[in-house]
Protein backbone atom coordinates (compact mmCIF):
# COMPACT_ATOMS: atom_id res chain seq x y z
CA UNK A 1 -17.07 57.68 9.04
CA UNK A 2 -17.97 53.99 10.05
CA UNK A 3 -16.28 52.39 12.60
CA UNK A 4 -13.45 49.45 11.65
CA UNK A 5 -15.13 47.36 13.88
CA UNK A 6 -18.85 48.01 12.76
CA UNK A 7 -17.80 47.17 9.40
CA UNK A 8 -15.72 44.74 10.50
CA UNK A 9 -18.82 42.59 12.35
CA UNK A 10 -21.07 43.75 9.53
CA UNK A 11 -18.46 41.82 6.90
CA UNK A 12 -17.80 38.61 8.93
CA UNK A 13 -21.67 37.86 9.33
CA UNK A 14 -21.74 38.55 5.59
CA UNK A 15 -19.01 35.90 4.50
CA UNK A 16 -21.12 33.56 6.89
CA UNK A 17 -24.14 34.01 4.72
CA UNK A 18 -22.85 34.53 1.41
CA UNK A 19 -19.68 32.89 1.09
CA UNK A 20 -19.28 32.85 -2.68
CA UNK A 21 -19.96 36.34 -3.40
CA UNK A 22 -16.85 38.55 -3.80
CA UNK A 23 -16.32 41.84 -2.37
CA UNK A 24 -14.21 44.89 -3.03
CA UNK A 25 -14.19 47.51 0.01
CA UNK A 26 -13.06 51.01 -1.14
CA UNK A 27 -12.76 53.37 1.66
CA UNK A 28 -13.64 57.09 0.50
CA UNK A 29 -14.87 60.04 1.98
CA UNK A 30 -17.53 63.26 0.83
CA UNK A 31 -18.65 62.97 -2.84
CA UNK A 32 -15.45 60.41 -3.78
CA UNK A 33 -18.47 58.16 -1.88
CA UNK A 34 -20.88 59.10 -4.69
CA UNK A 35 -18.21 59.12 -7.45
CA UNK A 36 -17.35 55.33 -7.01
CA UNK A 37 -20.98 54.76 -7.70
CA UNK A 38 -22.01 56.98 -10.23
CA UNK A 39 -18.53 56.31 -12.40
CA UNK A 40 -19.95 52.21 -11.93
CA UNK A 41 -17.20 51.18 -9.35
CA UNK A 42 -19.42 50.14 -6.96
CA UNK A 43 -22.74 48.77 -6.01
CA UNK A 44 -22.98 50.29 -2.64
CA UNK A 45 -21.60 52.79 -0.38
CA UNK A 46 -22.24 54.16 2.88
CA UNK A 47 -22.19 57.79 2.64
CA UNK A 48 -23.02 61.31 4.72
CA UNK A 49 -25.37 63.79 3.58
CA UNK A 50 -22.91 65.53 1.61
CA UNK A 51 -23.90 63.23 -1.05
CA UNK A 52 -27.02 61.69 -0.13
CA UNK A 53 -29.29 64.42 -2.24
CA UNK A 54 -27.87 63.60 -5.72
CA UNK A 55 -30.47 63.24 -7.93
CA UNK A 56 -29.00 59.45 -9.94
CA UNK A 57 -28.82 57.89 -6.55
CA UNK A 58 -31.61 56.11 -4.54
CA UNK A 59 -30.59 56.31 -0.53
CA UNK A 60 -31.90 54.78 3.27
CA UNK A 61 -30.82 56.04 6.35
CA UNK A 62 -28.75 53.87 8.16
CA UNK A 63 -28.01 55.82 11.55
CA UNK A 64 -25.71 58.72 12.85
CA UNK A 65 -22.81 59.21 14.61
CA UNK A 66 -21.83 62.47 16.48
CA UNK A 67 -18.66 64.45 14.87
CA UNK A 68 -16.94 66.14 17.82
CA UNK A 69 -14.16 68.62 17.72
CA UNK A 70 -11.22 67.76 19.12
CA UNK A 71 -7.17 68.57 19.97
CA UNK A 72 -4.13 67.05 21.60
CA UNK A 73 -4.61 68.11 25.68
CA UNK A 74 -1.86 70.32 25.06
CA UNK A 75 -2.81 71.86 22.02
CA UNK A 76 -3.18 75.81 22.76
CA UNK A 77 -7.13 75.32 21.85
CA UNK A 78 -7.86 72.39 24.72
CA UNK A 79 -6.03 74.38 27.11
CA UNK A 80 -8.21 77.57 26.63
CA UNK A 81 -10.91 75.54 26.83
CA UNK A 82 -9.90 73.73 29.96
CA UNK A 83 -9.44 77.19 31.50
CA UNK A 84 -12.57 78.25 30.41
CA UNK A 85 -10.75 81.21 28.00
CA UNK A 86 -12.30 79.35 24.59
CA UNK A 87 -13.41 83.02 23.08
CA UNK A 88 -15.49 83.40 19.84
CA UNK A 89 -13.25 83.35 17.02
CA UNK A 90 -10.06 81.55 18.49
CA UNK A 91 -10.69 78.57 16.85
CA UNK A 92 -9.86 80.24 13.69
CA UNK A 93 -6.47 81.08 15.05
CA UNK A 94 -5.19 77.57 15.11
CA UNK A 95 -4.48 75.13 12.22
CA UNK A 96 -7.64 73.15 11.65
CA UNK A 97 -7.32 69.85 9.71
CA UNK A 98 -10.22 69.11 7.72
CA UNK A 99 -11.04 65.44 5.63
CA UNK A 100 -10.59 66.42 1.60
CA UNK A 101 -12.93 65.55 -0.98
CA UNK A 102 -11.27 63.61 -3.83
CA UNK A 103 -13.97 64.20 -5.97
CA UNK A 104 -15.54 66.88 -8.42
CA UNK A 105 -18.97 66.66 -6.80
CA UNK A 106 -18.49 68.96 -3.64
CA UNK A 107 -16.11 71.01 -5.23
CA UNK A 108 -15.59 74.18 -3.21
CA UNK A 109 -17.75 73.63 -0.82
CA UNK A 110 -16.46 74.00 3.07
CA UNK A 111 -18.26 71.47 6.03
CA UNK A 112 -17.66 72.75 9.42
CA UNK A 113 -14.12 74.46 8.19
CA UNK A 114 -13.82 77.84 10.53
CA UNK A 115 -10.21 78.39 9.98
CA UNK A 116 -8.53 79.90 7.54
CA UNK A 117 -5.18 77.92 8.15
CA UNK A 118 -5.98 74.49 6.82
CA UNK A 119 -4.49 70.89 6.06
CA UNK A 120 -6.69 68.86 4.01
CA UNK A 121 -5.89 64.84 4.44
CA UNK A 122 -8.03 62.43 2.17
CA UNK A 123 -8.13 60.04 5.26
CA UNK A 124 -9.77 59.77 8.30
CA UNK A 125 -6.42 57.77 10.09
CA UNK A 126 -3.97 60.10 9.06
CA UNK A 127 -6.20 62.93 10.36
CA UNK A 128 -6.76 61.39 14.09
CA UNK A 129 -2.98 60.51 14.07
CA UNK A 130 -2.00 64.26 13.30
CA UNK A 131 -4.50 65.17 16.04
CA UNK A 132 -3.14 62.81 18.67
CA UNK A 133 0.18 64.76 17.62
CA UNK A 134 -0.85 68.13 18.17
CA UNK A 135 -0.72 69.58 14.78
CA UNK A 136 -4.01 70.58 14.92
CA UNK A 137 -7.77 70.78 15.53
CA UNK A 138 -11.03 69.44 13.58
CA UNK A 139 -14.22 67.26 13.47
CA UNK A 140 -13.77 63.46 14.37
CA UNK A 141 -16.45 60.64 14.80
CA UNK A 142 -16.74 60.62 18.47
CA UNK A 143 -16.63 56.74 18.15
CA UNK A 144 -13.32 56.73 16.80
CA UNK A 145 -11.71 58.81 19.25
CA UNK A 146 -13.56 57.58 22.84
CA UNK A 147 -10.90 55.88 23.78
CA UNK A 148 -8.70 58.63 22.85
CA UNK A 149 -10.58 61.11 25.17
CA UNK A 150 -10.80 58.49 27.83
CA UNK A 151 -7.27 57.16 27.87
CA UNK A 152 -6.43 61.61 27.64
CA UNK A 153 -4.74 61.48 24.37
CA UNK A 154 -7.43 63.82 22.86
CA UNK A 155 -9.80 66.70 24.34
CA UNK A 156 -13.26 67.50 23.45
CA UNK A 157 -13.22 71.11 22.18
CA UNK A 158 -16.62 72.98 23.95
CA UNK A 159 -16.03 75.55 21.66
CA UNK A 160 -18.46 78.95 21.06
CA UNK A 161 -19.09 78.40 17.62
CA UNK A 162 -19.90 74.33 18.00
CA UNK A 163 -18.64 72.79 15.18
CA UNK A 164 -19.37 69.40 15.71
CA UNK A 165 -22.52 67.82 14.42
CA UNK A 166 -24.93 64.83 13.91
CA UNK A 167 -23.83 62.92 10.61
CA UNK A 168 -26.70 60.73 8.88
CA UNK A 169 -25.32 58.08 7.14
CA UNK A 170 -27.22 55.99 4.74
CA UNK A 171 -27.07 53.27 2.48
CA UNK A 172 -26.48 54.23 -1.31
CA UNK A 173 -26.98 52.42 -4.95
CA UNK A 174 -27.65 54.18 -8.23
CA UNK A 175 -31.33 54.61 -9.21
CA UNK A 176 -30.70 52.69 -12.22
CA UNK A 177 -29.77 49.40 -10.73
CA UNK A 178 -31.73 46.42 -8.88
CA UNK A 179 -30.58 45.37 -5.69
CA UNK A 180 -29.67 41.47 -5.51
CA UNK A 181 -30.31 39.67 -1.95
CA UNK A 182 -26.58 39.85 -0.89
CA UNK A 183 -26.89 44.15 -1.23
CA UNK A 184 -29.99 44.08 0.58
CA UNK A 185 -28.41 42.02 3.56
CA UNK A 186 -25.66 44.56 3.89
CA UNK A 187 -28.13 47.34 3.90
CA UNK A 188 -30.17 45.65 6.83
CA UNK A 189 -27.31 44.38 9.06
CA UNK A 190 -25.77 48.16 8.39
CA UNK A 191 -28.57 49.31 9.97
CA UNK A 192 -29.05 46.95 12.61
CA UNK A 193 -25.19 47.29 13.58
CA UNK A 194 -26.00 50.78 13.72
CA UNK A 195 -28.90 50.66 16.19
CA UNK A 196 -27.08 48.59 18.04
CA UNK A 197 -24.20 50.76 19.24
């Protein structure tokens, strides 16, 4: 859910100031986020509040981004939309592809999922290049797709039942651990990058 390029700026600064540490970036997504942690993989993660409550990790809110629904413009959903046809219920018509959980911890539970005809990816790339294709609908970080929507390769879904939402992301480490001065600068400039755009 966080931008390449917020990371990206975030990671640069931090070889600047702490050139000797190594780093290992795992990208996950729902309660695989958590699972790194809590199975000792990692120190920190940057996770949504899917996770956020569990009771062995310690969390700060970084920011939020806006998940939007969107569709290829000629997807049968952005046209109904564009025509002002978008009815209750016909999102549920139409392949929806929704971002998997590789993890035990959210087992069976569904975020923002309104159709019954599902593909679940395990990546957030793979799902926006599916979308650009037309293969289906679902939730993306508006961020990652703006230029998308500008340059008309995707269409914001206005849809009845308004799946999108506001995703909090914060800053996790297990309860059990102290944070050294080179996790604490990530935390911060996380946040700052995060005010910032």
């Amino acid at each position: 859910m966080v931008s390449g390029e917020v990371t990206a700026h975030v990671l640069r600064e931090f070889r600047r100031m702490f050139p000797t540490v190594a780093l290992t970036l795992n990208i996950e997504g729902l309660g695989a986020v958590a699972q790194c942690l809590l199975d000792e993989n990692a120190d920190l993660a940057i996770g949504g509040p899917v996770i956020a409550q569990h009771p062995a990790l310690e969390r700060q809110a970084l920011g939020e981004i806006d998940l939007i629904p969107v569709a290829s413009p000629g997807h049968p959903l952005s046209l109904a939309v564009a025509q002002g046809n978008a009815a209750p219920g016909l999102s549920r018509q139409h392949l929806q592809l929704v971002l998997a959980d590789r993890s035990d911890l959210t087992q069976g539970r569904e975020f923002s999922v309104l159709s019954p005809l599902t593909w679940r990816l395990g990546d957030l790339g793979a799902k926006h290049s599916l979308l650009k294709e037309g293969l289906g609908w679902g939730n993306m970080p508006r961020e990652m797709v703006a230029d998308d929507l500008a340059q008309g390769r995707l269409f914001e879904l206005d849809l009845p039942e308004k799946p999108g939402d506001r995703y909090t992301l914060s800053a996790l480490w297990r309860r059990d651990t102290q944070l050294g001065p080179a996790t604490n600068w990530l935390i911060d400039a996380f946040r700052d990058e995060f005010e910032r755009s």
